[in-house]
C-alpha atoms as a PDB file:
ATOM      1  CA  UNK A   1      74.920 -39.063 -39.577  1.00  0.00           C
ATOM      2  CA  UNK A   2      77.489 -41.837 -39.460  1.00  0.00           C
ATOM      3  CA  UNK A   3      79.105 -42.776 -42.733  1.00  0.00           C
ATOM      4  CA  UNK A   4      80.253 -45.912 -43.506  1.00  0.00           C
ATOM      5  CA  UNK A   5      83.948 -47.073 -42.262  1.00  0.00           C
ATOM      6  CA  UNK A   6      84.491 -47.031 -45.974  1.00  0.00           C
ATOM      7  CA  UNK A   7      83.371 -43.133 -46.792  1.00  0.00           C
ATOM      8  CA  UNK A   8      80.579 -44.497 -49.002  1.00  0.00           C
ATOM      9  CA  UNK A   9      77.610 -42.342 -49.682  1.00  0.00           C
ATOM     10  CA  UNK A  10      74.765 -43.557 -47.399  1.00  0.00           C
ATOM     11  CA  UNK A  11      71.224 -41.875 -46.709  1.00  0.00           C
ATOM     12  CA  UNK A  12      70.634 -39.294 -43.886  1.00  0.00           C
ATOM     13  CA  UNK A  13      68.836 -40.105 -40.937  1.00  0.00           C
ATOM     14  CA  UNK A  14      66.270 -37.945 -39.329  1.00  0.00           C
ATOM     15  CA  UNK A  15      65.447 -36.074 -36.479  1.00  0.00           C
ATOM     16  CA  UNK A  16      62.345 -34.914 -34.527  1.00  0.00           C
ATOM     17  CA  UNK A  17      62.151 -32.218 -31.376  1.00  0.00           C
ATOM     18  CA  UNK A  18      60.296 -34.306 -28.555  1.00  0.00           C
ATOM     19  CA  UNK A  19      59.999 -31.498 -26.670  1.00  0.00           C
ATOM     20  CA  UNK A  20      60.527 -27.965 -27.180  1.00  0.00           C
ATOM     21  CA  UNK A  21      62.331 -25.473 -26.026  1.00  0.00           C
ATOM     22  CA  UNK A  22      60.518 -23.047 -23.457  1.00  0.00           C
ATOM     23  CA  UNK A  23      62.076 -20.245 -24.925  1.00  0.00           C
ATOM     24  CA  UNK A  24      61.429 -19.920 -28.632  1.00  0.00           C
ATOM     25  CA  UNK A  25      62.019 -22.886 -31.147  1.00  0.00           C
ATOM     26  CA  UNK A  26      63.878 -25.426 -33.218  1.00  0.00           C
ATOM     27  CA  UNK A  27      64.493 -25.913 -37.006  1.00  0.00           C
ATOM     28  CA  UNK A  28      65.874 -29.480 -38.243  1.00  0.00           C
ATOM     29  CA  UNK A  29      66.853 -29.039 -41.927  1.00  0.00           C
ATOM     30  CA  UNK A  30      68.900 -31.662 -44.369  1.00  0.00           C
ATOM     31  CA  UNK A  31      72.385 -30.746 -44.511  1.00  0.00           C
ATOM     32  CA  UNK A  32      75.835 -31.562 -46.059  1.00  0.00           C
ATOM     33  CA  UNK A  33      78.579 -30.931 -44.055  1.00  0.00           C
ATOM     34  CA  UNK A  34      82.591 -32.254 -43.147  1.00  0.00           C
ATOM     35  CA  UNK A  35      82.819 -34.920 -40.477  1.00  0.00           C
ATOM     36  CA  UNK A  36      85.261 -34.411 -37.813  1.00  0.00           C
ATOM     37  CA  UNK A  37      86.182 -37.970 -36.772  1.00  0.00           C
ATOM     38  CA  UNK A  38      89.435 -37.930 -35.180  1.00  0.00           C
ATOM     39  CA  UNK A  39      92.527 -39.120 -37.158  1.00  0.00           C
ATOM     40  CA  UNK A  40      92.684 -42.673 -35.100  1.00  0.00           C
ATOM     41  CA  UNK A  41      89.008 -43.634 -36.163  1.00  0.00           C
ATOM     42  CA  UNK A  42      88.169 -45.321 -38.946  1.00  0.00           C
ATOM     43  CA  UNK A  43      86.274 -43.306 -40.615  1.00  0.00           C
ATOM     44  CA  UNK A  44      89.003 -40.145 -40.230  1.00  0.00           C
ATOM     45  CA  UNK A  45      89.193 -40.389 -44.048  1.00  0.00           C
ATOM     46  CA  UNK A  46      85.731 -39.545 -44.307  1.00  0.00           C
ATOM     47  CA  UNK A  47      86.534 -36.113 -42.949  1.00  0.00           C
ATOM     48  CA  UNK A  48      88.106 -34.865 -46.449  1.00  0.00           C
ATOM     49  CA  UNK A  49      83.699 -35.213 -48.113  1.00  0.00           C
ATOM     50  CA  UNK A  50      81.092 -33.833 -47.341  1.00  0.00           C
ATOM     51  CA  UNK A  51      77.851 -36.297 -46.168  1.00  0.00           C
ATOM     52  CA  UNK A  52      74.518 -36.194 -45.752  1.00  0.00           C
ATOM     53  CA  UNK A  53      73.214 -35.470 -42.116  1.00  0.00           C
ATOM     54  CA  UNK A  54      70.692 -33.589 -40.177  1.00  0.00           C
ATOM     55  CA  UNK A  55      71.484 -29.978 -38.888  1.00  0.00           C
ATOM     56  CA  UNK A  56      69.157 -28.588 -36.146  1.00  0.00           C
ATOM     57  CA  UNK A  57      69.103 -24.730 -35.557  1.00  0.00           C
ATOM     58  CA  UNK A  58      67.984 -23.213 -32.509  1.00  0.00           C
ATOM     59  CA  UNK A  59      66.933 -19.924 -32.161  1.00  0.00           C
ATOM     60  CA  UNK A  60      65.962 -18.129 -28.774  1.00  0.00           C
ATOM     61  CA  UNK A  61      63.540 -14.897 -28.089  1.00  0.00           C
ATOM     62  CA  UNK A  62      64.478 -11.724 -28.617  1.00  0.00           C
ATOM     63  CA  UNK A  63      66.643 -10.773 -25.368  1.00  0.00           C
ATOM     64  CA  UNK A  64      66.228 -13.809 -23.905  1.00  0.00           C
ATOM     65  CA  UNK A  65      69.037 -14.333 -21.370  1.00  0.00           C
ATOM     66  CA  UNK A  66      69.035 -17.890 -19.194  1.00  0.00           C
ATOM     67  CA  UNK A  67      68.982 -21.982 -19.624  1.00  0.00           C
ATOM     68  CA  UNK A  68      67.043 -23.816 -21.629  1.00  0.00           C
ATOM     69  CA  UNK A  69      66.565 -27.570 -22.615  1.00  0.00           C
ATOM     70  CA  UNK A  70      65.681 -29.536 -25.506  1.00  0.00           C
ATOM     71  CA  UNK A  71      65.232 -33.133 -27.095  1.00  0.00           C
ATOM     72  CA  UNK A  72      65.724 -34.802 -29.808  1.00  0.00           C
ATOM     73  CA  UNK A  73      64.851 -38.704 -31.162  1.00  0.00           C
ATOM     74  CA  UNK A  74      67.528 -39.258 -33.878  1.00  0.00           C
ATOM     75  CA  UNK A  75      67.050 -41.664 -36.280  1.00  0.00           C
ATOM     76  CA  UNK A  76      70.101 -43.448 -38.266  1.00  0.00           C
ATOM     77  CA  UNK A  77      69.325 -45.108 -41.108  1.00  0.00           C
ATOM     78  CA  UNK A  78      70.276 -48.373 -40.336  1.00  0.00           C
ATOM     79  CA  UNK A  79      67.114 -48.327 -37.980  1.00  0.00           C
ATOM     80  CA  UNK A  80      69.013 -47.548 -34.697  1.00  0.00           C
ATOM     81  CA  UNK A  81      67.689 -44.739 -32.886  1.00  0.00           C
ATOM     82  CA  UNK A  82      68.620 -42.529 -29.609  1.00  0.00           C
ATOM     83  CA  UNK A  83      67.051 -39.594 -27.619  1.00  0.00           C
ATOM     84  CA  UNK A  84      69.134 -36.553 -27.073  1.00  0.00           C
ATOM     85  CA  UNK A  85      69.015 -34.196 -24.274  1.00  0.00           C
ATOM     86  CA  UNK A  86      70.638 -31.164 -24.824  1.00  0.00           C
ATOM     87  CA  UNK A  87      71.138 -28.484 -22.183  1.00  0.00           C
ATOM     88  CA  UNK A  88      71.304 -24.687 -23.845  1.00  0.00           C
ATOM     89  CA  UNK A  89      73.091 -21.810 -22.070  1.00  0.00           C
ATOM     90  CA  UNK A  90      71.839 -18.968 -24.055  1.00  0.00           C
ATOM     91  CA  UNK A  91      74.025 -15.438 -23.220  1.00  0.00           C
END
């Protein structure tokens, strides 16, 4: 999640696996964590509280060794939303 140029509080978004991984499977939990916007943005002063987002977990079979794919529709909550691909190289 996004906060506010401002480092106000606002509400986490939410996020759904469109398509799962071939290999084993995904867990999207609620989470509060530290942003890392770098120091010329302007929300860089955000980075010293914790906010509200989404944290998604994935966890591969037992010795499974290879590629594997997964994606994500994230939802912010000011209504925008945006499909994420993400490409896992599991070792």
């Amino acid at each position: 999640m996004t906060p506010s140029p401002f480092a106000k509080r606002v509400r986490a978004g939410t996020c759904w696996s469109i398509s799962s991984p071939a290999t084993e499977r995904t867990l999207t939990i609620t989470a509060t964590d530290f942003p890392a916007f770098p120091k010329e943005n302007i929300r860089a002063r955000c980075n010293n509280q914790k906010v509200r987002g989404v944290q998604v977990n994935y966890k591969s079979a037992e010795k499974y060794v290879g590629d594997d794919t997964l994606d994500l529709l994230v939802l912010f909550p000011g209504g925008f939303g945006r499909e994420v691909h993400l490409n896992i190289n599991v070792r």
